[in-house]
N, C-alpha and C. Protein backbone atom coordinates (compact mmCIF):
# COMPACT_ATOMS: atom_id res chain seq x y z
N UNK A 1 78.27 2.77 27.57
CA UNK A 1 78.68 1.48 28.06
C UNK A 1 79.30 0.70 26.91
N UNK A 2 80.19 0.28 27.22
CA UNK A 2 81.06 -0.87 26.25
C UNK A 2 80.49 -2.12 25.79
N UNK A 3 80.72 -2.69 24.89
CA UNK A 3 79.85 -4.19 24.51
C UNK A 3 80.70 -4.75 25.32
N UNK A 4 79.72 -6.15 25.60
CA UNK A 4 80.47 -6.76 26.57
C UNK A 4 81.43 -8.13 25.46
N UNK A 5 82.44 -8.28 25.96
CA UNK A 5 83.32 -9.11 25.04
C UNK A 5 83.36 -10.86 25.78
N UNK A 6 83.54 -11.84 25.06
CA UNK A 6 83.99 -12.63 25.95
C UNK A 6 85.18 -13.08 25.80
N UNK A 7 85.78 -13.70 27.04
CA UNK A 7 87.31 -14.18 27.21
C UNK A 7 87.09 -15.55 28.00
N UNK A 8 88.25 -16.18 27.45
CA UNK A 8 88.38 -17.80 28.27
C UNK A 8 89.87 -17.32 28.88
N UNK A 9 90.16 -16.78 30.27
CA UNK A 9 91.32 -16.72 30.94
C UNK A 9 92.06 -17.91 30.99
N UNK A 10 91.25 -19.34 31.33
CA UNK A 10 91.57 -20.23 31.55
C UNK A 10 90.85 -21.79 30.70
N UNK A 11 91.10 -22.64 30.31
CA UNK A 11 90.34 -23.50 29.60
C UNK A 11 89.36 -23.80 30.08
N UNK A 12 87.93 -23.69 29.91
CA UNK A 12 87.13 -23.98 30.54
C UNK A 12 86.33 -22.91 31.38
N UNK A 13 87.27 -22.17 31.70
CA UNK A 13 86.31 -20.77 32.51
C UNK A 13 86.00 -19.35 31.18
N UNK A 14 85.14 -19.53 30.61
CA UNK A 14 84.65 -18.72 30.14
C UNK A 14 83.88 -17.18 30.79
N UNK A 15 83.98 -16.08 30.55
CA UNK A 15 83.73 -14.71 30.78
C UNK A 15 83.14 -13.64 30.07
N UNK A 16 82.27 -12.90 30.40
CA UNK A 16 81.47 -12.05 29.74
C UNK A 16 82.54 -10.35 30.45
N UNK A 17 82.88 -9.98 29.94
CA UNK A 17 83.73 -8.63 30.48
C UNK A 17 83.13 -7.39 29.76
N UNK A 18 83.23 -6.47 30.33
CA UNK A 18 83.26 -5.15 30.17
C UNK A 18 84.55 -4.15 30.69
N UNK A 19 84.61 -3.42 29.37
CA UNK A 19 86.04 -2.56 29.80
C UNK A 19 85.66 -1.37 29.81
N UNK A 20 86.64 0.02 30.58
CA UNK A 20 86.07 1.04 30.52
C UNK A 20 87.00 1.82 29.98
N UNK A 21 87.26 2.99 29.71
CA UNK A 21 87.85 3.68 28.33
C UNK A 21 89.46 3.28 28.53
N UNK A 22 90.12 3.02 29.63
CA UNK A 22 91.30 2.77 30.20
C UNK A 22 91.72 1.02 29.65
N UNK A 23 90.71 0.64 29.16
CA UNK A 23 90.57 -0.90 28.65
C UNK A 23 90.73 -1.83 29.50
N UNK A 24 90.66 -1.38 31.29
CA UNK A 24 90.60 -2.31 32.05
C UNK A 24 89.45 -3.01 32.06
N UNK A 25 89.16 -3.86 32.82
CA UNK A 25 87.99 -4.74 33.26
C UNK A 25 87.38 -3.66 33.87
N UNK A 26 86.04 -3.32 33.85
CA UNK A 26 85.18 -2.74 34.50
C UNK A 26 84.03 -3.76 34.96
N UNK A 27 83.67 -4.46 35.06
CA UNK A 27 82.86 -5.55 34.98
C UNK A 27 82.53 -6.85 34.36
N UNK A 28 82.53 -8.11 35.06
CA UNK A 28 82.90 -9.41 35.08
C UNK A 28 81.93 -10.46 35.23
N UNK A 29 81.60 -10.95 34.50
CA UNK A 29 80.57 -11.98 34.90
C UNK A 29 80.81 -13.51 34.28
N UNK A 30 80.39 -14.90 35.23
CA UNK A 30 80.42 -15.81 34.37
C UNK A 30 79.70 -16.12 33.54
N UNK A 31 80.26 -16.81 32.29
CA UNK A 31 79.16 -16.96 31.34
C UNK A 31 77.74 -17.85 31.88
N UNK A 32 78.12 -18.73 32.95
CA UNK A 32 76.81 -19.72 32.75
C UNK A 32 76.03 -18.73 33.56
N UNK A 33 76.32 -18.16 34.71
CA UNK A 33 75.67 -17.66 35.86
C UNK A 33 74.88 -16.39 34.68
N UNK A 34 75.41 -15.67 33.87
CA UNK A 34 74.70 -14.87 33.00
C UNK A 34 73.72 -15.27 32.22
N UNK A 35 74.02 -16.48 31.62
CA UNK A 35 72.98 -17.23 30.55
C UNK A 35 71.92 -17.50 31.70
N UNK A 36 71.90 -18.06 32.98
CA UNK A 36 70.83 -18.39 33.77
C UNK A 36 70.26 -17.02 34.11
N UNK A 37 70.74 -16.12 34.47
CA UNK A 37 69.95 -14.89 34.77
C UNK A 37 69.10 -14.14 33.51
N UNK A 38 70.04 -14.22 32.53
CA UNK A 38 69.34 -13.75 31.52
C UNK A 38 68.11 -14.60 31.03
N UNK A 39 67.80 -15.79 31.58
CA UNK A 39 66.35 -16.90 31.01
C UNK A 39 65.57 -16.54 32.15
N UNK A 40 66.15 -16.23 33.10
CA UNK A 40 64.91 -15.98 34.50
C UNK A 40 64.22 -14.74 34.39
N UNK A 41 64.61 -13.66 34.03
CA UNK A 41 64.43 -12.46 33.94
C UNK A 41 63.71 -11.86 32.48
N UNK A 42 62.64 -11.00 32.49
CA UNK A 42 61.75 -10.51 31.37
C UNK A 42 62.06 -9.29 31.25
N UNK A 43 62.75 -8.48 30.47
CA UNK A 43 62.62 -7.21 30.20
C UNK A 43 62.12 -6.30 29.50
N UNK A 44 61.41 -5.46 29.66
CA UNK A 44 60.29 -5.01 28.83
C UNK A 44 61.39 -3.46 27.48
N UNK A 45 62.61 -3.63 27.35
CA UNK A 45 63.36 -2.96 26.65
C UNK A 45 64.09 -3.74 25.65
N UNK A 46 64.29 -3.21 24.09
CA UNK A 46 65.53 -3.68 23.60
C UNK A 46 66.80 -3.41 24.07
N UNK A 47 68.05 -4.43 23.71
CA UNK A 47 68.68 -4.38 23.83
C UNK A 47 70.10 -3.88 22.24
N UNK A 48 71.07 -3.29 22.12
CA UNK A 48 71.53 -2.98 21.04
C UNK A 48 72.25 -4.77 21.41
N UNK A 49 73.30 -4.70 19.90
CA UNK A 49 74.16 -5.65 19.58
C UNK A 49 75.40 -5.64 20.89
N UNK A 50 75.83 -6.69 21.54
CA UNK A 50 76.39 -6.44 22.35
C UNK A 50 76.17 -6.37 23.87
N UNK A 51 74.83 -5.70 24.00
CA UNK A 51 74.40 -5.58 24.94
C UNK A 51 73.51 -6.54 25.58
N UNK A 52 73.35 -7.84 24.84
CA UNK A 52 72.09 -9.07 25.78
C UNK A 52 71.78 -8.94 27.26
N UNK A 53 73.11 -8.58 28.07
CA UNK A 53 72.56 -8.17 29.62
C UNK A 53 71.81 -6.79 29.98
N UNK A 54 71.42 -6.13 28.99
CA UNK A 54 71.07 -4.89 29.52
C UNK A 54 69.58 -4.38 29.04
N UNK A 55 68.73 -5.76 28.31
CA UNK A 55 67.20 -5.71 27.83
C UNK A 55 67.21 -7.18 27.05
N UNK A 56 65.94 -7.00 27.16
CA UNK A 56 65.21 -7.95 26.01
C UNK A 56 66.48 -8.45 24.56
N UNK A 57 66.40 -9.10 24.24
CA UNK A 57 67.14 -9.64 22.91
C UNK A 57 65.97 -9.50 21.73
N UNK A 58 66.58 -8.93 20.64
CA UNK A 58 65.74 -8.76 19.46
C UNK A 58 65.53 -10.41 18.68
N UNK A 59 64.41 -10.34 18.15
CA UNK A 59 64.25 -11.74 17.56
C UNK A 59 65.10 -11.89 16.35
N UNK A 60 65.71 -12.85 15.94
CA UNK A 60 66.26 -13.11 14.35
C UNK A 60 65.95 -13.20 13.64
């Protein structure tokens, strides 16, 4: 899986994307709707660099 990158398409609309080897968009999410899912949700896995949607976040 690809790190996910972010993009502002538009001023103000910010994006969490994933591309797949073709460098299209493979998956799209908004940033706020992600930041809220990611505080609701407990995952009992790390996550690598890149990856915050896909486990736990390592502490700093």
């Amino acid at each position: 899986m690809s790190k996910r990158e972010l993009i502002e398409p538009t001023p103000g609309d910010k994006r969490y994307v994933r591309r797949d080897d073709e460098g299209r968009f493979s998956e799209e999410v908004d940033v706020g709707k992600s930041s809220a899912a990611d505080q609701r949700r407990h995952s009992s896995h790390d996550a690598g660099r890149g990856q915050g949607d896909k486990g736990d976040r390592q502490k700093a």
